[in-house]
PDB file of N, CA and C in Angstrom:
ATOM      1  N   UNK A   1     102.737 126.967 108.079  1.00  0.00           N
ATOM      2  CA  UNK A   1     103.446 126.056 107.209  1.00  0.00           C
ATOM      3  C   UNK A   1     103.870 126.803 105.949  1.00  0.00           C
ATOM      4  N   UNK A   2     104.693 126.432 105.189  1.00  0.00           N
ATOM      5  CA  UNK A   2     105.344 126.654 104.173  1.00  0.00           C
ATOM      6  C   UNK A   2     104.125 126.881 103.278  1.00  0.00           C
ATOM      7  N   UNK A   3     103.919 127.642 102.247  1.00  0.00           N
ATOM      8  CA  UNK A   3     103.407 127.995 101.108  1.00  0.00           C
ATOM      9  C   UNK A   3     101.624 128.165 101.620  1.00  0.00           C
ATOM     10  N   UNK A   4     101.562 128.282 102.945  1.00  0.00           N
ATOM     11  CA  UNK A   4     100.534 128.412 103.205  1.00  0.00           C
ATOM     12  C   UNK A   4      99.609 127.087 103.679  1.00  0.00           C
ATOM     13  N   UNK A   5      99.736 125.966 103.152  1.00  0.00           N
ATOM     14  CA  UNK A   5      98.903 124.922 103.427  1.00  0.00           C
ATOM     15  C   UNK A   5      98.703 124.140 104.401  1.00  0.00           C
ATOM     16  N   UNK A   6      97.345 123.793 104.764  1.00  0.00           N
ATOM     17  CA  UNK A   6      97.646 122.993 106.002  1.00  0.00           C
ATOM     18  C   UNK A   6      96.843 121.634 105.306  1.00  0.00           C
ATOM     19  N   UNK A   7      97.372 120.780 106.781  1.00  0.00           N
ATOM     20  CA  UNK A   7      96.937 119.538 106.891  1.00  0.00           C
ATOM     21  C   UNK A   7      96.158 118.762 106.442  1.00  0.00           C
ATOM     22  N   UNK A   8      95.178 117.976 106.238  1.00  0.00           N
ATOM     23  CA  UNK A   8      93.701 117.908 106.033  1.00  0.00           C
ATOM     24  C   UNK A   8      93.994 116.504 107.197  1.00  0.00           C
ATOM     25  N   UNK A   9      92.889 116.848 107.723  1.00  0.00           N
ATOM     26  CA  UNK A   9      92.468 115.849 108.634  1.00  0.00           C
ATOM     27  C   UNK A   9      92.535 114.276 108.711  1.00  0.00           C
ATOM     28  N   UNK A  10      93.524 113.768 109.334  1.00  0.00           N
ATOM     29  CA  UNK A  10      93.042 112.074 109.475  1.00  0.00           C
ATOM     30  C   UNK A  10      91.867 111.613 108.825  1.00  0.00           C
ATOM     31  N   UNK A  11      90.930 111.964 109.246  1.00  0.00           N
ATOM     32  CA  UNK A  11      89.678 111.732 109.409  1.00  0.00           C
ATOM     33  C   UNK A  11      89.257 111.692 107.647  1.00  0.00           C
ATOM     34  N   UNK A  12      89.699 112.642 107.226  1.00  0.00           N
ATOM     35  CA  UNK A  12      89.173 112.995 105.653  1.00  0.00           C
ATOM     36  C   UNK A  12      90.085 112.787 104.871  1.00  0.00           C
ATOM     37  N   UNK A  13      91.291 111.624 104.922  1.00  0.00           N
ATOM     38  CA  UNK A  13      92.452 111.427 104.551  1.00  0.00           C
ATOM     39  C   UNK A  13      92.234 110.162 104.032  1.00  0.00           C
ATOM     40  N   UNK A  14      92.377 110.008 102.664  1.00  0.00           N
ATOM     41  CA  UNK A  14      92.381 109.000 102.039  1.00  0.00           C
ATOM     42  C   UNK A  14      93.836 108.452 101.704  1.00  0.00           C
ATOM     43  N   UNK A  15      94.422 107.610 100.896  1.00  0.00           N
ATOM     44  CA  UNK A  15      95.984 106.991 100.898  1.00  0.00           C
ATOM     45  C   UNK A  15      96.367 107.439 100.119  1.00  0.00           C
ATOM     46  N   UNK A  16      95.887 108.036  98.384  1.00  0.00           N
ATOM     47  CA  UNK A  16      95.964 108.521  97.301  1.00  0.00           C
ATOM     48  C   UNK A  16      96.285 110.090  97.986  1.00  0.00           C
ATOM     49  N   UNK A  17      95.518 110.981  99.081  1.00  0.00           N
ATOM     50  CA  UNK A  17      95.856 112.008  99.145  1.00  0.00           C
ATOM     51  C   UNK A  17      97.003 112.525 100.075  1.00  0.00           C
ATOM     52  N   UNK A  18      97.402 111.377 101.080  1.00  0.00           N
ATOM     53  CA  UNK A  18      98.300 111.269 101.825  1.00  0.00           C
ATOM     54  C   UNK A  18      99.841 111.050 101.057  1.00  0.00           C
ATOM     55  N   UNK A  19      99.802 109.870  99.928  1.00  0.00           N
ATOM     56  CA  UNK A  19     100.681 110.177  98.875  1.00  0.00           C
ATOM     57  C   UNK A  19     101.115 111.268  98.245  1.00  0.00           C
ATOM     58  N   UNK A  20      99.967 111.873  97.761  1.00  0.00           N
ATOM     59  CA  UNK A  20     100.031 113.279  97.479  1.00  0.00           C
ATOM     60  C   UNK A  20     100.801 114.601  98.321  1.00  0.00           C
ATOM     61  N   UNK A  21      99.989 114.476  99.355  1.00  0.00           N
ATOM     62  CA  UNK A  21     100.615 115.307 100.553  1.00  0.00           C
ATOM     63  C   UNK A  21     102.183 114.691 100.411  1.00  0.00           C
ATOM     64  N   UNK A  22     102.801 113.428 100.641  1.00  0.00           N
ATOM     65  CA  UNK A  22     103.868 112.913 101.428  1.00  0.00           C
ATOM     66  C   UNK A  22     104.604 113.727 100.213  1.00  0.00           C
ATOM     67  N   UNK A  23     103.995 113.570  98.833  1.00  0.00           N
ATOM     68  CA  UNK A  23     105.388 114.003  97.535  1.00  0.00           C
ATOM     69  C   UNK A  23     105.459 116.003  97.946  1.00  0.00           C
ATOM     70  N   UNK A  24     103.919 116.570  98.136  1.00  0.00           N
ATOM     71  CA  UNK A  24     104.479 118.067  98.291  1.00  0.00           C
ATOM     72  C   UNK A  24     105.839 118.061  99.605  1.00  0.00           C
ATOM     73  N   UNK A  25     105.732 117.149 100.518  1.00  0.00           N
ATOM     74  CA  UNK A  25     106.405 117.234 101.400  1.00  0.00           C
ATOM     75  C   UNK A  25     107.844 117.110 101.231  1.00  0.00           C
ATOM     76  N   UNK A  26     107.528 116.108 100.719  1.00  0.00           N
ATOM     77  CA  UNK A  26     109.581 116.121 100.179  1.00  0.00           C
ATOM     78  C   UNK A  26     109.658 116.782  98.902  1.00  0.00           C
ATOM     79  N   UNK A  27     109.249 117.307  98.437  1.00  0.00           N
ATOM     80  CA  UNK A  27     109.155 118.047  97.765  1.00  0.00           C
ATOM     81  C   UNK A  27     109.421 119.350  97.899  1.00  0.00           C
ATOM     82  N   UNK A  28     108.798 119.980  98.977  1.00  0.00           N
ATOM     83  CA  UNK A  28     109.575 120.972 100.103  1.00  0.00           C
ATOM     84  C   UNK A  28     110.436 121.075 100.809  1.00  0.00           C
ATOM     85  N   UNK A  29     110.954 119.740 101.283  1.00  0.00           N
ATOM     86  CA  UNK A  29     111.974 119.394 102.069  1.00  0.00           C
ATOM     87  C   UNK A  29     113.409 119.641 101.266  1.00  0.00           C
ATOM     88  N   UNK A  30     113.106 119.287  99.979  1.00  0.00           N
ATOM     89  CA  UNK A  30     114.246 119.477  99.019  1.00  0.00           C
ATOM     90  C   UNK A  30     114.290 120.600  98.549  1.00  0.00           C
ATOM     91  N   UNK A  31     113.715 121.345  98.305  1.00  0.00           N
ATOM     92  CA  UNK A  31     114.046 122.479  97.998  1.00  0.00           C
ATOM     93  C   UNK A  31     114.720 123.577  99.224  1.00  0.00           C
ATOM     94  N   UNK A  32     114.710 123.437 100.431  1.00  0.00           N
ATOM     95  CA  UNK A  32     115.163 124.167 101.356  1.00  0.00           C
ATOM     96  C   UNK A  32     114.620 125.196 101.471  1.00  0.00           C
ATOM     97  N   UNK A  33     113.668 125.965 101.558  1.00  0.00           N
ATOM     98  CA  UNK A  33     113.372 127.090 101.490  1.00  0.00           C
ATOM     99  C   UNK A  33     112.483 127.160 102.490  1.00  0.00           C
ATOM    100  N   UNK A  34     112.492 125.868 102.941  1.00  0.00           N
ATOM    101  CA  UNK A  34     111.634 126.479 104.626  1.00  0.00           C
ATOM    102  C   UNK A  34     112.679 126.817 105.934  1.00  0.00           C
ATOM    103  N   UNK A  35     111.778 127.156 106.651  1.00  0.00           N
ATOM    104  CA  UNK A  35     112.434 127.549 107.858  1.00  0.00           C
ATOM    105  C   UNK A  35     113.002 125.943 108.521  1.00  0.00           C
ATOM    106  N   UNK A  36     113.859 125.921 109.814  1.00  0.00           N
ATOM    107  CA  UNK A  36     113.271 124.862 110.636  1.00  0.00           C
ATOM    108  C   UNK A  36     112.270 124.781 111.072  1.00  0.00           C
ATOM    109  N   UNK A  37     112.000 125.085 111.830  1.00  0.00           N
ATOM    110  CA  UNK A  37     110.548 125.151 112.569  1.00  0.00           C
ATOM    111  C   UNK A  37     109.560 124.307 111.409  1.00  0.00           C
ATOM    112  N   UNK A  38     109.581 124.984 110.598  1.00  0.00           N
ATOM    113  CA  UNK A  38     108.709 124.984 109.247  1.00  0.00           C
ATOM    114  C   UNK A  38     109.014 123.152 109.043  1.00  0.00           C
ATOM    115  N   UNK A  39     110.220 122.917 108.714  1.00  0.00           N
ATOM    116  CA  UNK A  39     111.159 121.459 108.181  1.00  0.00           C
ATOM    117  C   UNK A  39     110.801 120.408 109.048  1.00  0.00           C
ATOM    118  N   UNK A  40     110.636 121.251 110.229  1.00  0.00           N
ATOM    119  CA  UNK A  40     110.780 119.838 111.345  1.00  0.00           C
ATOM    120  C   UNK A  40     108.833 119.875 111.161  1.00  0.00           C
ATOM    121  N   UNK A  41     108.236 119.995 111.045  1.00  0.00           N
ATOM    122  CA  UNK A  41     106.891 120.391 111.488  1.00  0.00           C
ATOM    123  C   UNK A  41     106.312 119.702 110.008  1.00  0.00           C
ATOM    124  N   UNK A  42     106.867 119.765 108.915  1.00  0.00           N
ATOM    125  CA  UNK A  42     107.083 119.074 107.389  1.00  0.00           C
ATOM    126  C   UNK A  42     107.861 117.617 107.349  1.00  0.00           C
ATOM    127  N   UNK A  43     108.679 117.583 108.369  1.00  0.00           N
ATOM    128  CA  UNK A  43     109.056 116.080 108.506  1.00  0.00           C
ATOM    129  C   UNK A  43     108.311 115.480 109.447  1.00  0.00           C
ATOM    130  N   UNK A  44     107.632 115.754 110.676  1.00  0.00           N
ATOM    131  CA  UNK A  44     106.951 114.733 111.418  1.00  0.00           C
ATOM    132  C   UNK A  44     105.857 114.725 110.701  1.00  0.00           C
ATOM    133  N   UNK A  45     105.006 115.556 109.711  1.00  0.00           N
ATOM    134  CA  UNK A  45     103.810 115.342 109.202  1.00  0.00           C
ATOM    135  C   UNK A  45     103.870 114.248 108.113  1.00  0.00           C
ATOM    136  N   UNK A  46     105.211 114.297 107.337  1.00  0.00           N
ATOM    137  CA  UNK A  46     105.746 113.531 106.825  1.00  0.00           C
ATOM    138  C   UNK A  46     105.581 111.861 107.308  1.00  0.00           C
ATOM    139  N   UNK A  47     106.452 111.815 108.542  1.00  0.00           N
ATOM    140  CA  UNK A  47     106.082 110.600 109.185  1.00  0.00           C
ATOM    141  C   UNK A  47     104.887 109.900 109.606  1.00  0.00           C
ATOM    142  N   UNK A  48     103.849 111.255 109.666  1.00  0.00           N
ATOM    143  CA  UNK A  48     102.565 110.832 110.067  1.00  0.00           C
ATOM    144  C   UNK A  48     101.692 110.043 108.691  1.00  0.00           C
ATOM    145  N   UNK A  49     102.223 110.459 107.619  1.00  0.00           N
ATOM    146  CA  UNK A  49     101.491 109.935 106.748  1.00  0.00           C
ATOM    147  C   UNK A  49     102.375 108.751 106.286  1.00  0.00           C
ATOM    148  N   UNK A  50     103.679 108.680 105.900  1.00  0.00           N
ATOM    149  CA  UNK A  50     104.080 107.345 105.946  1.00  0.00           C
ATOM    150  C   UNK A  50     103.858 106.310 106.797  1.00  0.00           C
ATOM    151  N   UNK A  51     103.435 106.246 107.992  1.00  0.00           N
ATOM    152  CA  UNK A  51     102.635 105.273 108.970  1.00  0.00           C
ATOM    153  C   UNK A  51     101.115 105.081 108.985  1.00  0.00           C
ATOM    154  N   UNK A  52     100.764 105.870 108.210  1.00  0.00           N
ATOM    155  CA  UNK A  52      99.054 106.120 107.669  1.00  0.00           C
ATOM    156  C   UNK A  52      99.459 105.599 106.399  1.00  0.00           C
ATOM    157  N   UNK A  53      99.690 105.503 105.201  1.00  0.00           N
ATOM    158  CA  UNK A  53     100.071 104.888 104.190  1.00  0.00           C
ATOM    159  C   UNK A  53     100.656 103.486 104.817  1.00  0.00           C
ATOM    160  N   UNK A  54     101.410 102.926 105.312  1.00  0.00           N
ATOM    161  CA  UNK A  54     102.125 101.507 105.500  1.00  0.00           C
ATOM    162  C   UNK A  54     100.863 101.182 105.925  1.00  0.00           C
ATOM    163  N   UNK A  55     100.108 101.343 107.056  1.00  0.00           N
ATOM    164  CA  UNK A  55      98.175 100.799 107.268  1.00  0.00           C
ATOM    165  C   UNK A  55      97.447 100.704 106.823  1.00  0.00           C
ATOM    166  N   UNK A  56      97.804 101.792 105.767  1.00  0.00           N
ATOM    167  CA  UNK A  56      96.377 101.505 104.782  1.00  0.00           C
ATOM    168  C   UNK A  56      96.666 100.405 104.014  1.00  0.00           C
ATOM    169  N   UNK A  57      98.352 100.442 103.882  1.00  0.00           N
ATOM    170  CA  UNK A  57      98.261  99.225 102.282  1.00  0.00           C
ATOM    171  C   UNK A  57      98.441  97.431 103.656  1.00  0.00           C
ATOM    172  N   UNK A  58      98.852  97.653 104.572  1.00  0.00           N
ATOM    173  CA  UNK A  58      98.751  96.363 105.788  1.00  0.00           C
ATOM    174  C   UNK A  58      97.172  96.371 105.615  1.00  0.00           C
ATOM    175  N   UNK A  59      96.306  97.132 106.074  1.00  0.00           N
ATOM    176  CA  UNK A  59      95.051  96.876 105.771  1.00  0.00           C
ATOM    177  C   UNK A  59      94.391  96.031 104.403  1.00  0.00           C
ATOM    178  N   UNK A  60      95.178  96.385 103.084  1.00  0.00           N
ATOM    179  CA  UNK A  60      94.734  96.251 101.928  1.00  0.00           C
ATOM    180  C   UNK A  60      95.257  94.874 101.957  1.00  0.00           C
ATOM    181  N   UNK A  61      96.117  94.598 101.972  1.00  0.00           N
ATOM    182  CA  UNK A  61      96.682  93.221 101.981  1.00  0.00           C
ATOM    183  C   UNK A  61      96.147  92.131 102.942  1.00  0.00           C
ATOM    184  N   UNK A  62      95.444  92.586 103.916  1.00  0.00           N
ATOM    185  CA  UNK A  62      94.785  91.630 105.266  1.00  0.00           C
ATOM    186  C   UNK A  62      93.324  91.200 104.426  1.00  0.00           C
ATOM    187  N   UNK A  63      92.922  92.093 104.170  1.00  0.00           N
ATOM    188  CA  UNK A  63      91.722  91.852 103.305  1.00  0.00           C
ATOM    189  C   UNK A  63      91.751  91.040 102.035  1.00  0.00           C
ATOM    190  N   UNK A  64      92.982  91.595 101.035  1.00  0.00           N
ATOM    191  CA  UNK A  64      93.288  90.062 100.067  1.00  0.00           C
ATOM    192  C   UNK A  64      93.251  89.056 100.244  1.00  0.00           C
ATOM    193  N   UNK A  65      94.264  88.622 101.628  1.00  0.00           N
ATOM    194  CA  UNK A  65      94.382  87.063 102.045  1.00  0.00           C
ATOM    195  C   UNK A  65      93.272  87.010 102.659  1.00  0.00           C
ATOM    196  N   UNK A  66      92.224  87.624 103.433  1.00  0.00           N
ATOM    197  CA  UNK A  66      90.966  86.912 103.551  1.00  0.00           C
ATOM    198  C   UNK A  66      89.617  86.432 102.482  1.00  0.00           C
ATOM    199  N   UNK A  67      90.006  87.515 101.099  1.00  0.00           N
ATOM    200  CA  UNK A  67      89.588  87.262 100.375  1.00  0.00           C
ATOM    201  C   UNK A  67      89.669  85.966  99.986  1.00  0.00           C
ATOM    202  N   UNK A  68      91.233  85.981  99.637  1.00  0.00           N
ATOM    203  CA  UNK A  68      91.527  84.917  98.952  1.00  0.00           C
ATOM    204  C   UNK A  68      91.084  83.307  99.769  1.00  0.00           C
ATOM    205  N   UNK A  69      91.224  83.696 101.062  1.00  0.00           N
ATOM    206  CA  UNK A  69      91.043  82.902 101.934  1.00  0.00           C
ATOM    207  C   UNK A  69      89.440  82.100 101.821  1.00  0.00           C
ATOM    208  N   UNK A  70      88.638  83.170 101.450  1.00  0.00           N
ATOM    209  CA  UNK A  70      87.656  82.613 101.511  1.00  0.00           C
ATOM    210  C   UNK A  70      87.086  82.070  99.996  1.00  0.00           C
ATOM    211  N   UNK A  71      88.520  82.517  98.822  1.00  0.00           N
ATOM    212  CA  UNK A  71      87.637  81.940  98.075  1.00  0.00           C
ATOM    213  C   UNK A  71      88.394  80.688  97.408  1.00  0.00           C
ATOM    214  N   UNK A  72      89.185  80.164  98.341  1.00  0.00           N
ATOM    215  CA  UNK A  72      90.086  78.849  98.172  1.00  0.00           C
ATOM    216  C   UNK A  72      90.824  79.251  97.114  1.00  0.00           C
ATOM    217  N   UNK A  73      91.640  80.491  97.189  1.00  0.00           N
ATOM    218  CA  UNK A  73      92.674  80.729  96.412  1.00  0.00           C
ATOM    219  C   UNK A  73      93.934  80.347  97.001  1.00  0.00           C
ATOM    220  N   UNK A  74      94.886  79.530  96.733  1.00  0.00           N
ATOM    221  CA  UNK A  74      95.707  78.920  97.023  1.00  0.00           C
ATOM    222  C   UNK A  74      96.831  79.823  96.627  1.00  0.00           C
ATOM    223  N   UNK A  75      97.088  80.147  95.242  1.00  0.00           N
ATOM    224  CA  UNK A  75      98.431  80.926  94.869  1.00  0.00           C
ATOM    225  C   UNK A  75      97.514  82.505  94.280  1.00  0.00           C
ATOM    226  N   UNK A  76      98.533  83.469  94.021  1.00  0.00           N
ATOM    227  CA  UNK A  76      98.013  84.759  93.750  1.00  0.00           C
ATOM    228  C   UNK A  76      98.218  84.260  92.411  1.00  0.00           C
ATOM    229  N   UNK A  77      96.868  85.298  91.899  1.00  0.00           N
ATOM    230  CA  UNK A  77      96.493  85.380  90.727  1.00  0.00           C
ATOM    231  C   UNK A  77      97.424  85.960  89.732  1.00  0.00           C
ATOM    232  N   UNK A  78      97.800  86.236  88.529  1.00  0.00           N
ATOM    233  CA  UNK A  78      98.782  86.541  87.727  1.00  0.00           C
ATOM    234  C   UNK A  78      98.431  87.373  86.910  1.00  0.00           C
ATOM    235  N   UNK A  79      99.106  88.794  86.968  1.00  0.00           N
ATOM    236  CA  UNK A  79      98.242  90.022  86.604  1.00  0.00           C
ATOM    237  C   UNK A  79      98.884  90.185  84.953  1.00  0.00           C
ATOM    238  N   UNK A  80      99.978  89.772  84.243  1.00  0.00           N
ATOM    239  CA  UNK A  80      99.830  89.871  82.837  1.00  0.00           C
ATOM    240  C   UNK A  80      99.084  89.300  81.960  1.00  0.00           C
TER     241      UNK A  80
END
């Protein structure tokens, strides 16, 4: 890979670091200075974490409304 770095594991992948990862990624992507090989291999990893990010926050949100669910919250709370 480009600049040397690899992956870090599903497994040890939190949403904050997958964000992270997704910005070096386009981040690289824009600058052009990778190969293809390199680009295409930087865009599906890309994709892998934007579908790992959309789950984590579908996850985060399933858990609100059960929250809320269980605590007879009717409308969302009002964060100003």
């Amino acid at each position: 890979m480009t600049k040397g770095k690899s992956f870090m594991p599903e497994n040890e992948l939190t949403y904050e670091n997958a964000v992270s990862e997704l910005r070096d990624i386009v981040k690289q992507l824009n600058e052009g200075k990778a190969s293809l090989d390199d680009s295409i291999k930087l865009y599906n990893r890309g994709i892998e974490l934007s579908k790992f990010c959309s789950a984590k926050l579908d996850e985060a949100e399933q858990k609100i409304l059960i929250y809320n669910k269980d605590q007879e919250l009717t409308e969302p709370f009002d964060v100003e």
